[in-house]
Protein backbone atom coordinates (compact mmCIF):
# COMPACT_ATOMS: atom_id res chain seq x y z
CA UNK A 1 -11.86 -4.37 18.74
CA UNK A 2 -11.90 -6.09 15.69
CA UNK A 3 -8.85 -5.34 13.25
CA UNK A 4 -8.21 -6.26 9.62
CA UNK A 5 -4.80 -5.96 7.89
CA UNK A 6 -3.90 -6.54 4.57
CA UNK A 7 -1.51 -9.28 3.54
CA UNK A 8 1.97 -7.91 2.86
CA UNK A 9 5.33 -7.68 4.89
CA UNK A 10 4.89 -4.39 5.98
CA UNK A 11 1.52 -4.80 7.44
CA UNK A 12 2.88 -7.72 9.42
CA UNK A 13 5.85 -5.20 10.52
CA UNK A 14 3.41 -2.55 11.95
CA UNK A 15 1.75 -5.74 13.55
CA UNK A 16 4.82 -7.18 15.07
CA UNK A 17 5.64 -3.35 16.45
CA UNK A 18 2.36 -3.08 18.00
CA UNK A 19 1.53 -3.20 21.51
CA UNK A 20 0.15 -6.68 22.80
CA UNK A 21 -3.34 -6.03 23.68
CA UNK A 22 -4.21 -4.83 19.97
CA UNK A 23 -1.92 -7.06 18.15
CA UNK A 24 -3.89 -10.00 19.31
CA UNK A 25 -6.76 -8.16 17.77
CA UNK A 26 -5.58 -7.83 13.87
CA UNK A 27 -5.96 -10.74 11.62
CA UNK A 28 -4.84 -10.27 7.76
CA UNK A 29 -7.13 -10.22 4.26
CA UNK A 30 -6.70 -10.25 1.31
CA UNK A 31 -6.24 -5.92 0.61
CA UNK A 32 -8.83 -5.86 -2.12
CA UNK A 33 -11.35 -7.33 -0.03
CA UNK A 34 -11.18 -5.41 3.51
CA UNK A 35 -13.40 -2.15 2.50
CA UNK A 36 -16.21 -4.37 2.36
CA UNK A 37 -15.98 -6.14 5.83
CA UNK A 38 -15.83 -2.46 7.18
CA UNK A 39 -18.77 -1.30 5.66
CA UNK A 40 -20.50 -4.58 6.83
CA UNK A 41 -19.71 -4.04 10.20
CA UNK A 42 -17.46 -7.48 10.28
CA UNK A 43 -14.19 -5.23 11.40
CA UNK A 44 -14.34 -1.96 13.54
CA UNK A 45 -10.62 -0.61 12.34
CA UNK A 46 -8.85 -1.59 8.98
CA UNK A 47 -6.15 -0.78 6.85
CA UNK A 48 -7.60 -0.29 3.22
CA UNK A 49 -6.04 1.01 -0.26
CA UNK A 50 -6.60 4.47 -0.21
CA UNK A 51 -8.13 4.97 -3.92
CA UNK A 52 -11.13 2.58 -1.91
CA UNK A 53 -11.97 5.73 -0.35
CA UNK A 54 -13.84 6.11 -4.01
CA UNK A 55 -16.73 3.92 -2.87
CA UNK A 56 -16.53 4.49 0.46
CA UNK A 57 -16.55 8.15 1.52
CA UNK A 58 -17.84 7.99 4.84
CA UNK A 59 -15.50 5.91 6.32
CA UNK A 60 -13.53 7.98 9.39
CA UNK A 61 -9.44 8.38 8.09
CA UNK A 62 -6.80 7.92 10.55
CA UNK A 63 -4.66 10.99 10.48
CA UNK A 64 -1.78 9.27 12.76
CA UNK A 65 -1.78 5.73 10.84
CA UNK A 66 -1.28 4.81 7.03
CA UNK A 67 1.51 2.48 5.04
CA UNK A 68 3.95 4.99 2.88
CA UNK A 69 6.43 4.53 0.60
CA UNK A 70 8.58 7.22 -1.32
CA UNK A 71 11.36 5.34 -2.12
CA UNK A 72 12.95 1.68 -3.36
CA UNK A 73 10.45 -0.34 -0.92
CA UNK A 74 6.95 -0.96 -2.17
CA UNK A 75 4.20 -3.29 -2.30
CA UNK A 76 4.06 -3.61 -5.88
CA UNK A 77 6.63 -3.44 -8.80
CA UNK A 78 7.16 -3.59 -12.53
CA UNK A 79 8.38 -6.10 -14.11
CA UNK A 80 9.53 -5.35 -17.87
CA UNK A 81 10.40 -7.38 -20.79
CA UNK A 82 13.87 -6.35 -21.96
CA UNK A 83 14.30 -4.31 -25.09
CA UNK A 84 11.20 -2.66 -25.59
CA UNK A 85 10.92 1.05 -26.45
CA UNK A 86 7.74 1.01 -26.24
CA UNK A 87 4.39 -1.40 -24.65
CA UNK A 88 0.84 -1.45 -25.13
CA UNK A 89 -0.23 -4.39 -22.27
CA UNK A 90 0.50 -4.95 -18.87
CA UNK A 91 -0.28 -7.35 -16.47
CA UNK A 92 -1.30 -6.88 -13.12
CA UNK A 93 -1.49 -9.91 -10.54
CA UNK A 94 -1.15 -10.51 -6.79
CA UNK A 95 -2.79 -8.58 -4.40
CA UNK A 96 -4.30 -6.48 -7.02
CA UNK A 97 -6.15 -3.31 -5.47
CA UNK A 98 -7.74 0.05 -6.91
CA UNK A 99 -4.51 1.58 -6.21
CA UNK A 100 -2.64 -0.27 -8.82
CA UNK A 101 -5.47 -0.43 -11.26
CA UNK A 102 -5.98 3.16 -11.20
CA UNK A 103 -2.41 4.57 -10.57
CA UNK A 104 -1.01 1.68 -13.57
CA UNK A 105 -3.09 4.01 -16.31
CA UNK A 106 -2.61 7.90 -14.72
CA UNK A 107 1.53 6.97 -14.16
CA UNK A 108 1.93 5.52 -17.96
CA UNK A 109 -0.56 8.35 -19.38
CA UNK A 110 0.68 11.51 -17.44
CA UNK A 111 4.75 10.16 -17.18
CA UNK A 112 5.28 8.70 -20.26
CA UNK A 113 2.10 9.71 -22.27
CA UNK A 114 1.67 6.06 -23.13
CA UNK A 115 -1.94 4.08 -23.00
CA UNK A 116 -1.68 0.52 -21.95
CA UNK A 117 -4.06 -2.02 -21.51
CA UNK A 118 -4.20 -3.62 -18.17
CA UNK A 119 -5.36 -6.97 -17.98
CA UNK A 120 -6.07 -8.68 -14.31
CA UNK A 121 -4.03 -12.35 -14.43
CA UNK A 122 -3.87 -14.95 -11.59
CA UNK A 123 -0.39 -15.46 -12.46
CA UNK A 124 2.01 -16.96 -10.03
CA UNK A 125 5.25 -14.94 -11.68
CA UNK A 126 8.22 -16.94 -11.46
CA UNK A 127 9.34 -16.04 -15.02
CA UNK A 128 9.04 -12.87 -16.62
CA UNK A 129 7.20 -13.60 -20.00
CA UNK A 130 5.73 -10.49 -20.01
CA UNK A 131 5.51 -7.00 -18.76
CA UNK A 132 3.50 -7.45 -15.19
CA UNK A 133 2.81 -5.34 -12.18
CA UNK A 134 3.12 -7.23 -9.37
CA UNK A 135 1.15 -6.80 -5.63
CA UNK A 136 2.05 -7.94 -2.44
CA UNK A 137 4.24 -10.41 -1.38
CA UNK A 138 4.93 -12.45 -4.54
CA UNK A 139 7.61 -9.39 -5.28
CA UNK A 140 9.71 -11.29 -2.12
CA UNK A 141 9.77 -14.37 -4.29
CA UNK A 142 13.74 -15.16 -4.87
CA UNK A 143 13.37 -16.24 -8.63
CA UNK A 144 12.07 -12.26 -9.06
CA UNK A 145 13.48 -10.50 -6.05
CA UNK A 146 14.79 -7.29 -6.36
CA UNK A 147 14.40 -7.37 -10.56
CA UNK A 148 11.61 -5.07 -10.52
CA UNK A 149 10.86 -1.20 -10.88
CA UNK A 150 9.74 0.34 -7.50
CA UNK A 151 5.41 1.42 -8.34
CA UNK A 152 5.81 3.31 -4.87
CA UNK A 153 8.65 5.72 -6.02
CA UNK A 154 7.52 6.21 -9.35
CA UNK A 155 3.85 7.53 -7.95
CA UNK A 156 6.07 9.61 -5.25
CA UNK A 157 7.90 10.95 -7.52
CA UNK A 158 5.14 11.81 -9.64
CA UNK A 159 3.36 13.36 -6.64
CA UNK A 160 7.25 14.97 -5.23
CA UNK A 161 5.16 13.49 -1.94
CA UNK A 162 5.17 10.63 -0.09
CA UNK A 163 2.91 7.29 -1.72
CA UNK A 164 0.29 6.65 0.83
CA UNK A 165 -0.51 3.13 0.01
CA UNK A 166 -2.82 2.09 3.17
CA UNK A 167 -4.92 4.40 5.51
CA UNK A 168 -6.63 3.51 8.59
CA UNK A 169 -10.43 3.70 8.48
CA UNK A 170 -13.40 3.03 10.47
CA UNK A 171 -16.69 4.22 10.44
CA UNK A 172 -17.03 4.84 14.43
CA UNK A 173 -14.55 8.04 15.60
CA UNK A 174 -14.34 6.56 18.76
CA UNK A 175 -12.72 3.14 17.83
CA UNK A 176 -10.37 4.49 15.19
CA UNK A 177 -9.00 7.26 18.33
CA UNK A 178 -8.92 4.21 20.05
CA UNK A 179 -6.34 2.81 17.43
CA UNK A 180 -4.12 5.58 17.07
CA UNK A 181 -3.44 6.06 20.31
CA UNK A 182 -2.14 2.66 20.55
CA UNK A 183 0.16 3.63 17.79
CA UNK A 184 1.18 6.96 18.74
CA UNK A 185 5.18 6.65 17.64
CA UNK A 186 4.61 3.68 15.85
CA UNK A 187 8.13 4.79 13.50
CA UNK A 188 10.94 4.96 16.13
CA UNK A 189 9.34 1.60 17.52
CA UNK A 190 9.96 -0.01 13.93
CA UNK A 191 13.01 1.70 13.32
CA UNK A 192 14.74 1.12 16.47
CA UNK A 193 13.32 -2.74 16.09
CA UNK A 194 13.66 -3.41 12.45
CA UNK A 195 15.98 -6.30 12.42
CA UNK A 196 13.98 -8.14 15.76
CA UNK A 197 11.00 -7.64 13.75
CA UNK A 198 12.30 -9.34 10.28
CA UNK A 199 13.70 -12.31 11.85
CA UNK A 200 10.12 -13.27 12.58
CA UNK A 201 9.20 -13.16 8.99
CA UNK A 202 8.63 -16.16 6.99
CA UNK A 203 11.30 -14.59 4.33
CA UNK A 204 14.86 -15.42 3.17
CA UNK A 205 17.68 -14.02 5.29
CA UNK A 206 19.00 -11.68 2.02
CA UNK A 207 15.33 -10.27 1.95
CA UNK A 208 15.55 -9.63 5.40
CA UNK A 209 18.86 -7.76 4.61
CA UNK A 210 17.36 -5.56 1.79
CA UNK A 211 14.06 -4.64 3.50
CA UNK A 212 16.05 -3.39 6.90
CA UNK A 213 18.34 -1.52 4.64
CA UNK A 214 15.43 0.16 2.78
CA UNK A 215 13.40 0.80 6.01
CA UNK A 216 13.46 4.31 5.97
CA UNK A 217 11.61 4.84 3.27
CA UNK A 218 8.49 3.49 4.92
CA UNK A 219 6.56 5.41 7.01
CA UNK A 220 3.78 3.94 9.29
CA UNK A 221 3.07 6.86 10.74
CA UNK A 222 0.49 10.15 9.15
CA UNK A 223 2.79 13.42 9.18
CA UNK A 224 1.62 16.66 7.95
CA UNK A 225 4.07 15.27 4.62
CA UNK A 226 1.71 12.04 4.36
CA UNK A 227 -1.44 13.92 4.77
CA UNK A 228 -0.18 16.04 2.23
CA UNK A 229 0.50 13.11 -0.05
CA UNK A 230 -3.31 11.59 0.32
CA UNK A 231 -5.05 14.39 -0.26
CA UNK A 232 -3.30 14.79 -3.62
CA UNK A 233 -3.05 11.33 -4.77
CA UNK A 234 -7.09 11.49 -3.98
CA UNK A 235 -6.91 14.35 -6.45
CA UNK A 236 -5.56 12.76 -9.18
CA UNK A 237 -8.28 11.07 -10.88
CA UNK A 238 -11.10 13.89 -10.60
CA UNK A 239 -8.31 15.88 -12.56
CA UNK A 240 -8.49 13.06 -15.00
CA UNK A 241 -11.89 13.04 -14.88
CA UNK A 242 -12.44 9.34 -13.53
CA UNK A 243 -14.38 10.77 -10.41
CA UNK A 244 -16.83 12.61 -10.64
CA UNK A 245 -16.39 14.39 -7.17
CA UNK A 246 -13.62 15.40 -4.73
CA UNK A 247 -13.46 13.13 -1.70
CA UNK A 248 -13.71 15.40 1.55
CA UNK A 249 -11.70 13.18 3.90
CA UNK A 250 -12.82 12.76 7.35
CA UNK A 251 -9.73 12.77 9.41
CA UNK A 252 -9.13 11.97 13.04
């Protein structure tokens, strides 16, 4: 079986936590770019952004595996400019998906009735010069770590659900049941591991500290809570009229 995974800590967590025999089948992509080896047939089971179930409504859902947030820990954050009252551009770099692209404009327009310009920048942020939304792992960088506003617990809290960040796709039912029965209490496995499964990471040690503090407000598993979440985050921009249709997701 052939597994992509995007590139962020907590992918590598649920990696690290999973059993042998499919870990040695997942190798990591860029986020943005894993809908499309799916649809090509060039990975059988993958973790994508779930706003790419837009363009790709036929792919199978996992409805025991998916990436949530709902609290400090995230895969993106904001970074603001001190002082403002009020901001008409931001920035978005990293690991930049349809998630953030998407979410960046509803959050600012339906939280804070603001408009603001995104603008897609190949920044490497090691200064804050400028209001920027950051993806991925560049957030872990120590000259901006733990400066930034949490994107995953200001779309939860917009939602009063859980952010479901990643789901688990495939187009073949059988591979994806496959998958998540592999991963069937995937959360007590992290939990109970978390600090075994830092110290493996490529991060510094007070990084390591924060994340296993913050653990518990990622969930790698799909309860009824998380299914709850998707299907209304997915509603979001027909009711802002960006789709055109509801997505009818295909769980299993």
């Amino acid at each position: 079986m052939k597994i992509l995974f995007p590139k962020n800590i907590y992918t590598r967590l649920l990696c690290e936590a999973s059993p042998e025999p499919l870990r040695q089948n997942i190798k990591f992509k860029d986020a943005s770019l894993i809908s499309a080896e799916v649809k090509n047939g060039n990975a059988d089971v993958a973790l994508i952004p779930s706003y790419d179930l837009m363009k790709y409504p036929d792919f199978f859902v996992s409805g025991t595996i998916a990436v949530s947030f709902d609290g400090e820990l995230s895969n993106s954050y904001f970074y603001f400019l001190p002082k403002q009252n009020t901001f008409t551009d931001l920035y978005l770099t990293g690991d930049v998906t349809t998630n953030e692209i998407i979410l960046s404009k509803l959050l600012f327009s339906e939280k804070y009735g603001t408009e603001v310009q995104l603008h897609l920048s190949a920044d490497k942020v090691n200064e804050i010069d400028r209001n920027y939304l950051i993806a991925g792992d560049g957030n872990l960088d120590l000259s901006i770590f733990n400066q930034g506003m949490s994107f995953a617990d200001e779309i939860s809290e917009m939602l009063f659900m859980p952010y479901v960040n990643f789901v688990a796709v495939s187009r073949d039912k059988k591979q994806l049941s496959i998958f998540n029965k592999s991963l069937v209490d995937i959360d007590p496995v992290i939990d109970s591991e978390r600090n075994n499964l830092l110290e493996v990471m490529a991060v510094p040690d007070n990084v390591k500290e924060y994340l296993s503090n913050n653990l518990n407000s990622v969930y790698f598993e799909m309860t009824n809570s998380e299914t709850a979440g998707l299907k209304e985050l997915l509603q979001l921009p027909y009711l802002h009229g960006i789709w055109d249709d509801m997505i009818d997701l295909k769980l299993i």
